[in-house]
Protein backbone atom coordinates (compact mmCIF):
# COMPACT_ATOMS: atom_id res chain seq x y z
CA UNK A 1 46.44 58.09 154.93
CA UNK A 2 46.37 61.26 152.86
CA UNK A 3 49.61 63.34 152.49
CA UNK A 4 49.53 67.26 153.13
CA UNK A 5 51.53 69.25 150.24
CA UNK A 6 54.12 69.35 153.26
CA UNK A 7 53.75 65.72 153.68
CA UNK A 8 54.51 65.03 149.57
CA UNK A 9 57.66 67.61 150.55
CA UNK A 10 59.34 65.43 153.26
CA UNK A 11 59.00 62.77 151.61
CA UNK A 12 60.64 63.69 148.42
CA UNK A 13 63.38 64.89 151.47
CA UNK A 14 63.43 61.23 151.92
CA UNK A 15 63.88 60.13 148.10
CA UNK A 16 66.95 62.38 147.82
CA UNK A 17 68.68 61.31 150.13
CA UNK A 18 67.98 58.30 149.39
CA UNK A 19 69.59 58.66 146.05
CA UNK A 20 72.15 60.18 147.38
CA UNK A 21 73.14 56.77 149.38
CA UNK A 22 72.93 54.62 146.34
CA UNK A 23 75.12 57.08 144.46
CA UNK A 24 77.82 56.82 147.43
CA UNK A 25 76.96 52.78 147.73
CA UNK A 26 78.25 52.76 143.86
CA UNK A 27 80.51 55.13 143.76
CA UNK A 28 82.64 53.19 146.49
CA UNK A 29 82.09 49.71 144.33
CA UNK A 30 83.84 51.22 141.46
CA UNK A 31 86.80 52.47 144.02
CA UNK A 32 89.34 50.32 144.07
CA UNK A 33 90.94 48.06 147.62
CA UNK A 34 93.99 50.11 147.48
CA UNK A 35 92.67 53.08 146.72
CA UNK A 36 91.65 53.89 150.36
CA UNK A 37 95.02 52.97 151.81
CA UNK A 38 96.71 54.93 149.13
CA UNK A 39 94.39 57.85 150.41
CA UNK A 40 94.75 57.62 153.94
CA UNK A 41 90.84 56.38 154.40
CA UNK A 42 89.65 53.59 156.32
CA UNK A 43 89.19 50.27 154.35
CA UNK A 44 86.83 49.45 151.43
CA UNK A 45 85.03 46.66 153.71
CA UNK A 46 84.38 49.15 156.45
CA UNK A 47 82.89 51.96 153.91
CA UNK A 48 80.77 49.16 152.07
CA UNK A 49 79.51 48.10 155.24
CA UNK A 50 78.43 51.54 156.16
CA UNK A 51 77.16 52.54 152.52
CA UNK A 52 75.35 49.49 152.26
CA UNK A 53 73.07 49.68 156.20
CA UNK A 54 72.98 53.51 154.93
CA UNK A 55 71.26 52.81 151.66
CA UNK A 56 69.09 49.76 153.12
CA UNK A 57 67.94 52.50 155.50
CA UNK A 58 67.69 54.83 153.05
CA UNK A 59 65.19 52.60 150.98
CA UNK A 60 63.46 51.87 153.93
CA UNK A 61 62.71 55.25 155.08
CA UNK A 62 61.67 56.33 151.42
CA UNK A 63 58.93 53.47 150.65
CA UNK A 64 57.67 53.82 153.97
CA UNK A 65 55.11 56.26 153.59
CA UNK A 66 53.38 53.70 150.98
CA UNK A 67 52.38 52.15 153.90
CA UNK A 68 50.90 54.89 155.93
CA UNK A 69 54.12 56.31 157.70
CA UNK A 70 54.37 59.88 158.48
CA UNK A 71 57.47 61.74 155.79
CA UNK A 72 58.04 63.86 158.91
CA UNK A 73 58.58 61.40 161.68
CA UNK A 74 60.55 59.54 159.34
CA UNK A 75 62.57 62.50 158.27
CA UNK A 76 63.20 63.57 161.88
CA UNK A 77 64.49 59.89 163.23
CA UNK A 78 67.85 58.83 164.23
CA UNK A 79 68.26 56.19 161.62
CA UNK A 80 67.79 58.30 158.09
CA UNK A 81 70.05 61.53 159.49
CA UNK A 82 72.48 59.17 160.36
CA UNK A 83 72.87 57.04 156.83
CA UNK A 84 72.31 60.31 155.42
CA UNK A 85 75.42 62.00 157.63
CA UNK A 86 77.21 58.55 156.59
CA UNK A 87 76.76 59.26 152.47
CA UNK A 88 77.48 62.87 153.15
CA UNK A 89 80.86 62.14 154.93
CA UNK A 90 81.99 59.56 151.97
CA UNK A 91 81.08 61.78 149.31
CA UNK A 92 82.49 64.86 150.71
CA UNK A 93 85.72 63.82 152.23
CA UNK A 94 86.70 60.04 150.84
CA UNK A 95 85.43 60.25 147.02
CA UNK A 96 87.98 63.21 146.24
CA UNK A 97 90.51 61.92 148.26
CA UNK A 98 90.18 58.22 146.44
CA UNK A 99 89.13 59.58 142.98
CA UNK A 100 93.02 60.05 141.77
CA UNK A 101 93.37 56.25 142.71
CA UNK A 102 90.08 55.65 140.41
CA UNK A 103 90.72 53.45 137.49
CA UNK A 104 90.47 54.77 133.87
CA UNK A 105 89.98 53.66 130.58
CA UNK A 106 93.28 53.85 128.32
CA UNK A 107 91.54 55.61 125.34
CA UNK A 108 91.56 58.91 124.09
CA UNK A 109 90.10 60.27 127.25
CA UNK A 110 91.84 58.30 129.58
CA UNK A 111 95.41 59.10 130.87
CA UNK A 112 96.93 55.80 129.18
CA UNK A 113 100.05 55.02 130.39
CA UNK A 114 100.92 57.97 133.19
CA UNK A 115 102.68 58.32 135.89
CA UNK A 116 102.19 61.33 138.35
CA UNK A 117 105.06 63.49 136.11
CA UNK A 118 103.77 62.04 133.19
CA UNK A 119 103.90 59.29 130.41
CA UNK A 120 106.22 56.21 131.13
């Protein structure tokens, strides 16, 4: 099958946001347990579960068109809009709410020994 300049454009739809799964499938690994209670989210186990069938799908939908899928059927499905929707909602809403909770190095960068009013 031979891919329109259109077709070459959906797909490359389909490689970004595949990306941007994998970036919220690591971003919650390094994220720790507590993290989500502290922030009012649901759990870790219920985000990795979600992260991880959104970036298998993800993966799926990207390499298909190496074996003769149409980028634009693909693109239009249920299944990639909603791992997509999934990534957006964790990146958007639970990474800043969690990223306080993050842990840090202790170096020069890092905040050391702080608590929220300071060092202790």
């Amino acid at each position: 099958m031979t891919l329109t300049v259109l077709g070459y454009f959906f797909w490359l739809l389909l490689i970004i946001a595949f990306a941007l799964e994998a970036w919220a499938l690591f971003d919650a690994l390094t994220v720790p347990v507590d993290a989500y209670a502290a922030a009012s989210k649901q759990s870790k186990k219920l985000w990795m579960i979600i992260l991880i069938v959104a970036t298998v799908l993800g993966f799926a939908n990207a390499v298909a068109p190496l074996f003769g899928a149409s980028p634009l059927s693909l693109l239009l499905g249920i299944l990639p809009v909603a791992a997509f929707i999934a990534a957006a909602v964790y990146l958007a809403d639970v990474r800043p709410a969690v990223a306080p909770y993050k842990k840090r190095g202790g170096g020069r960068g890092g905040r050391g020994n702080q608590g929220p009013y300071g060092p202790w």
